[in-house]
C-alpha atoms as a PDB file:
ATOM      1  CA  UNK A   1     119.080 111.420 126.762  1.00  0.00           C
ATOM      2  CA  UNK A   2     117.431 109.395 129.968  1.00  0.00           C
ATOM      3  CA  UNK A   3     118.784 106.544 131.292  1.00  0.00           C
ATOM      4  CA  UNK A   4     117.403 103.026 129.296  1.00  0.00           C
ATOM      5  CA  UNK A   5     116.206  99.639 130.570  1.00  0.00           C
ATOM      6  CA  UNK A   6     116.210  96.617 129.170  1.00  0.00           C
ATOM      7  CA  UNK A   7     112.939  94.673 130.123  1.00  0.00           C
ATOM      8  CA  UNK A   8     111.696  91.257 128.493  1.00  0.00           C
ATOM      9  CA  UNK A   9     108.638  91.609 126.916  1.00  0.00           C
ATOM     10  CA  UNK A  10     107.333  88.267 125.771  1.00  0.00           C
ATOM     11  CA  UNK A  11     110.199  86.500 125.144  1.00  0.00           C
ATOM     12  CA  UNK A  12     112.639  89.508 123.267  1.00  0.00           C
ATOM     13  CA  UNK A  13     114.344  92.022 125.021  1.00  0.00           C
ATOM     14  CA  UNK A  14     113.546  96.030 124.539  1.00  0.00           C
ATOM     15  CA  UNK A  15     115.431  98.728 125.310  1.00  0.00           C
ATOM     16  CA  UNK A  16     112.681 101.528 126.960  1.00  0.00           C
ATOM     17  CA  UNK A  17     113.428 104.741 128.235  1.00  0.00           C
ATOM     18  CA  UNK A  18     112.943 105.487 132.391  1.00  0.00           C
ATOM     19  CA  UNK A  19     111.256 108.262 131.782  1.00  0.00           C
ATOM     20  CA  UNK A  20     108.322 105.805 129.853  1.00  0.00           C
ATOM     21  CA  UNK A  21     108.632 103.375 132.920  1.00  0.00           C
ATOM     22  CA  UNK A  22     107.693 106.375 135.055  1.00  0.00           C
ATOM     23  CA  UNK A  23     105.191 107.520 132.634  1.00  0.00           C
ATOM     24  CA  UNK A  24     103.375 103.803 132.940  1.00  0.00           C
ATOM     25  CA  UNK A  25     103.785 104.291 136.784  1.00  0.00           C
ATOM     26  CA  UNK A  26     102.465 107.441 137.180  1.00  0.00           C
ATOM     27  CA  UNK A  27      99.089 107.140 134.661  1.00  0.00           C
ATOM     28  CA  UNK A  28      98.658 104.210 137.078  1.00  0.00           C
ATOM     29  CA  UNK A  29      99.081 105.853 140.383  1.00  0.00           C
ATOM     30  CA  UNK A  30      96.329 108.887 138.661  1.00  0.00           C
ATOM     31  CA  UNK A  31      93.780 106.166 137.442  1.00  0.00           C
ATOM     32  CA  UNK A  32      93.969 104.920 141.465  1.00  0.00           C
ATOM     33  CA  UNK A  33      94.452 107.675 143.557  1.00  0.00           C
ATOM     34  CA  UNK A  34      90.769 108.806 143.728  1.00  0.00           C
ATOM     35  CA  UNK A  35      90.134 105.270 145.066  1.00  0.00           C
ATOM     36  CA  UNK A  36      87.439 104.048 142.672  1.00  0.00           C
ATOM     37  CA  UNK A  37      89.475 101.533 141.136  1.00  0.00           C
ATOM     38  CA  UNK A  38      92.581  99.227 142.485  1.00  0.00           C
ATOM     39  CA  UNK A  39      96.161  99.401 141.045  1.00  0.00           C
ATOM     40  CA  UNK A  40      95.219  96.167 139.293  1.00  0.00           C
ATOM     41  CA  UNK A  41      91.811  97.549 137.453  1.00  0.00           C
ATOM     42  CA  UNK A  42      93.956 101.009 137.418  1.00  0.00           C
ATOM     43  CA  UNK A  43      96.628  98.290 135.181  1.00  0.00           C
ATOM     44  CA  UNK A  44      94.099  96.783 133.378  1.00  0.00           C
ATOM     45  CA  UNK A  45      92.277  99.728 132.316  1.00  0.00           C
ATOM     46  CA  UNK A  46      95.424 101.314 130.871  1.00  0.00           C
ATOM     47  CA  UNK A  47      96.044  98.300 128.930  1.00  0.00           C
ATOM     48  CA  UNK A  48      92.788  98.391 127.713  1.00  0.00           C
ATOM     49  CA  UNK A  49      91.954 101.949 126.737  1.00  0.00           C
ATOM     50  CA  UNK A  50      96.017 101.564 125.454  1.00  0.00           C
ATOM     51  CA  UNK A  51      95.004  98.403 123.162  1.00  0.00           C
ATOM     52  CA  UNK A  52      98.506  96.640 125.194  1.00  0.00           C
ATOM     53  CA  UNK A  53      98.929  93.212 126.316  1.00  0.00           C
ATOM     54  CA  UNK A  54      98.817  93.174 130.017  1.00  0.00           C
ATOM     55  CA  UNK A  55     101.865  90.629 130.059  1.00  0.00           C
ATOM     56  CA  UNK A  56     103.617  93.889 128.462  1.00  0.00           C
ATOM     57  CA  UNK A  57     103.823  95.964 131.143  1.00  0.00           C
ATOM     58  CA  UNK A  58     104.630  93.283 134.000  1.00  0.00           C
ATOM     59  CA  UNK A  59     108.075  94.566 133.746  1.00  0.00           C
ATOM     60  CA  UNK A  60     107.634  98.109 133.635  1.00  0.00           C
ATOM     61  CA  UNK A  61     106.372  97.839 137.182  1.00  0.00           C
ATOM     62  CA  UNK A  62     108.729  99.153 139.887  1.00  0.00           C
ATOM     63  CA  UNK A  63     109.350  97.653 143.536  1.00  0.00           C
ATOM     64  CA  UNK A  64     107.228 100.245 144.810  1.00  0.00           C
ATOM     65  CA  UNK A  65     104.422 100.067 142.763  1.00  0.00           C
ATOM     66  CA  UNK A  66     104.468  96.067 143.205  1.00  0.00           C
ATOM     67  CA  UNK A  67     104.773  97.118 146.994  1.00  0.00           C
ATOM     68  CA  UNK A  68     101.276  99.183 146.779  1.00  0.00           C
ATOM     69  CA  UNK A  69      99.875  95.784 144.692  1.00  0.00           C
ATOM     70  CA  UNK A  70     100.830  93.745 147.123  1.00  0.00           C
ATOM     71  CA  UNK A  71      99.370  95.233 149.747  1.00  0.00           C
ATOM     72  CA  UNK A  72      95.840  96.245 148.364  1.00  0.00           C
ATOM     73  CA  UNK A  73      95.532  92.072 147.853  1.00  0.00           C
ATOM     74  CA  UNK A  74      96.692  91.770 150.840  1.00  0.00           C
ATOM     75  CA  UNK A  75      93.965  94.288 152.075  1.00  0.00           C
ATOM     76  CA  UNK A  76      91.441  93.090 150.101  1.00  0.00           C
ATOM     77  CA  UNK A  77      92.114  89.188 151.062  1.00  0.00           C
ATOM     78  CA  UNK A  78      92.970  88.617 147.824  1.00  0.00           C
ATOM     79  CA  UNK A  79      96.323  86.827 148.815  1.00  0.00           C
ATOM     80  CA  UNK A  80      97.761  86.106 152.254  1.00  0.00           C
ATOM     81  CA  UNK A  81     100.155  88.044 153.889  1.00  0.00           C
ATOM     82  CA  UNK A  82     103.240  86.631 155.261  1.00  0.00           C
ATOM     83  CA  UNK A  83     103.079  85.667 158.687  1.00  0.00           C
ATOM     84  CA  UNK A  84     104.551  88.339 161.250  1.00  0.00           C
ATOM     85  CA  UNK A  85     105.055  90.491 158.167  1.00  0.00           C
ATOM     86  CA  UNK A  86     102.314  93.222 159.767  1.00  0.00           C
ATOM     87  CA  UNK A  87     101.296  94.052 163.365  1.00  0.00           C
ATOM     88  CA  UNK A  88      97.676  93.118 164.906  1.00  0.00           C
ATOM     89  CA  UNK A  89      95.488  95.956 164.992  1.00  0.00           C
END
Protein backbone atom coordinates (compact mmCIF):
# COMPACT_ATOMS: atom_id res chain seq x y z
CA UNK A 1 0.00 0.00 0.00
CA UNK A 2 1.49 3.77 -0.82
CA UNK A 3 2.14 6.11 1.59
CA UNK A 4 -1.30 8.46 2.53
CA UNK A 5 -1.80 12.20 3.07
CA UNK A 6 -4.05 13.91 4.83
CA UNK A 7 -5.07 17.18 2.93
CA UNK A 8 -8.11 19.58 3.87
CA UNK A 9 -10.46 19.76 1.34
CA UNK A 10 -13.07 22.35 2.12
CA UNK A 11 -13.19 22.31 5.55
CA UNK A 12 -12.90 18.09 6.34
CA UNK A 13 -9.90 16.28 6.23
CA UNK A 14 -9.22 13.21 3.56
CA UNK A 15 -6.95 10.72 3.66
CA UNK A 16 -5.54 10.39 -0.35
CA UNK A 17 -3.06 8.18 -1.56
CA UNK A 18 0.62 9.77 -2.97
CA UNK A 19 0.44 7.96 -5.73
CA UNK A 20 -3.14 10.13 -6.66
CA UNK A 21 -1.20 13.38 -5.60
CA UNK A 22 1.34 12.41 -8.25
CA UNK A 23 -1.27 11.34 -10.60
CA UNK A 24 -2.94 15.13 -10.26
CA UNK A 25 0.71 16.41 -10.74
CA UNK A 26 1.66 14.65 -13.53
CA UNK A 27 -1.84 15.02 -15.86
CA UNK A 28 -0.91 18.64 -15.07
CA UNK A 29 2.67 18.76 -16.04
CA UNK A 30 1.23 16.64 -19.68
CA UNK A 31 -1.68 19.20 -20.25
CA UNK A 32 1.44 22.03 -20.04
CA UNK A 33 4.38 20.67 -21.36
CA UNK A 34 3.59 21.31 -25.08
CA UNK A 35 3.30 24.98 -24.00
CA UNK A 36 -0.17 25.86 -25.29
CA UNK A 37 -1.63 26.30 -22.05
CA UNK A 38 -0.14 27.53 -18.44
CA UNK A 39 -0.03 25.30 -15.29
CA UNK A 40 -3.00 27.37 -14.17
CA UNK A 41 -5.35 26.76 -17.49
CA UNK A 42 -3.42 23.17 -17.45
CA UNK A 43 -5.33 23.19 -13.46
CA UNK A 44 -8.32 24.51 -14.56
CA UNK A 45 -8.89 22.41 -17.45
CA UNK A 46 -8.46 19.24 -15.40
CA UNK A 47 -10.95 20.43 -13.04
CA UNK A 48 -13.15 21.07 -15.66
CA UNK A 49 -13.07 18.14 -18.05
CA UNK A 50 -12.85 16.22 -14.23
CA UNK A 51 -16.29 18.01 -13.12
CA UNK A 52 -13.87 18.98 -9.55
CA UNK A 53 -13.93 22.04 -7.60
CA UNK A 54 -10.78 23.88 -8.22
CA UNK A 55 -10.52 24.70 -4.34
CA UNK A 56 -10.15 20.69 -4.30
CA UNK A 57 -7.03 20.25 -5.59
CA UNK A 58 -5.19 23.40 -3.95
CA UNK A 59 -3.72 20.91 -1.66
CA UNK A 60 -2.76 18.25 -3.84
CA UNK A 61 -0.23 20.65 -5.29
CA UNK A 62 3.41 19.98 -4.37
CA UNK A 63 6.28 22.65 -3.62
CA UNK A 64 7.52 22.06 -6.93
CA UNK A 65 4.67 22.33 -8.91
CA UNK A 66 3.69 25.66 -6.88
CA UNK A 67 7.45 26.52 -7.72
CA UNK A 68 6.71 26.18 -11.70
CA UNK A 69 3.22 28.41 -10.83
CA UNK A 70 4.97 30.79 -9.34
CA UNK A 71 7.23 31.45 -11.72
CA UNK A 72 5.11 31.39 -15.02
CA UNK A 73 3.12 34.55 -13.06
CA UNK A 74 6.02 35.75 -12.36
CA UNK A 75 6.97 35.43 -16.15
CA UNK A 76 3.94 36.43 -17.37
CA UNK A 77 3.67 39.69 -14.94
CA UNK A 78 0.98 38.26 -13.44
CA UNK A 79 2.43 38.81 -9.84
CA UNK A 80 5.68 40.45 -8.76
CA UNK A 81 8.63 38.76 -7.97
CA UNK A 82 10.45 39.31 -4.84
CA UNK A 83 13.02 41.76 -4.99
CA UNK A 84 16.70 40.30 -5.50
CA UNK A 85 14.95 36.94 -5.72
CA UNK A 86 16.29 36.64 -9.68
CA UNK A 87 19.32 38.11 -11.50
CA UNK A 88 19.03 41.00 -14.30
CA UNK A 89 19.29 39.68 -17.62
Amino acid sequence: MGTRKTVEINGNEIVVQETQILMFQNEIEKLSSNGDISYLEAIYEYCESNNVEIDTVKNLISKNLMSKITQEAEDRKLIKGEPGARLPI
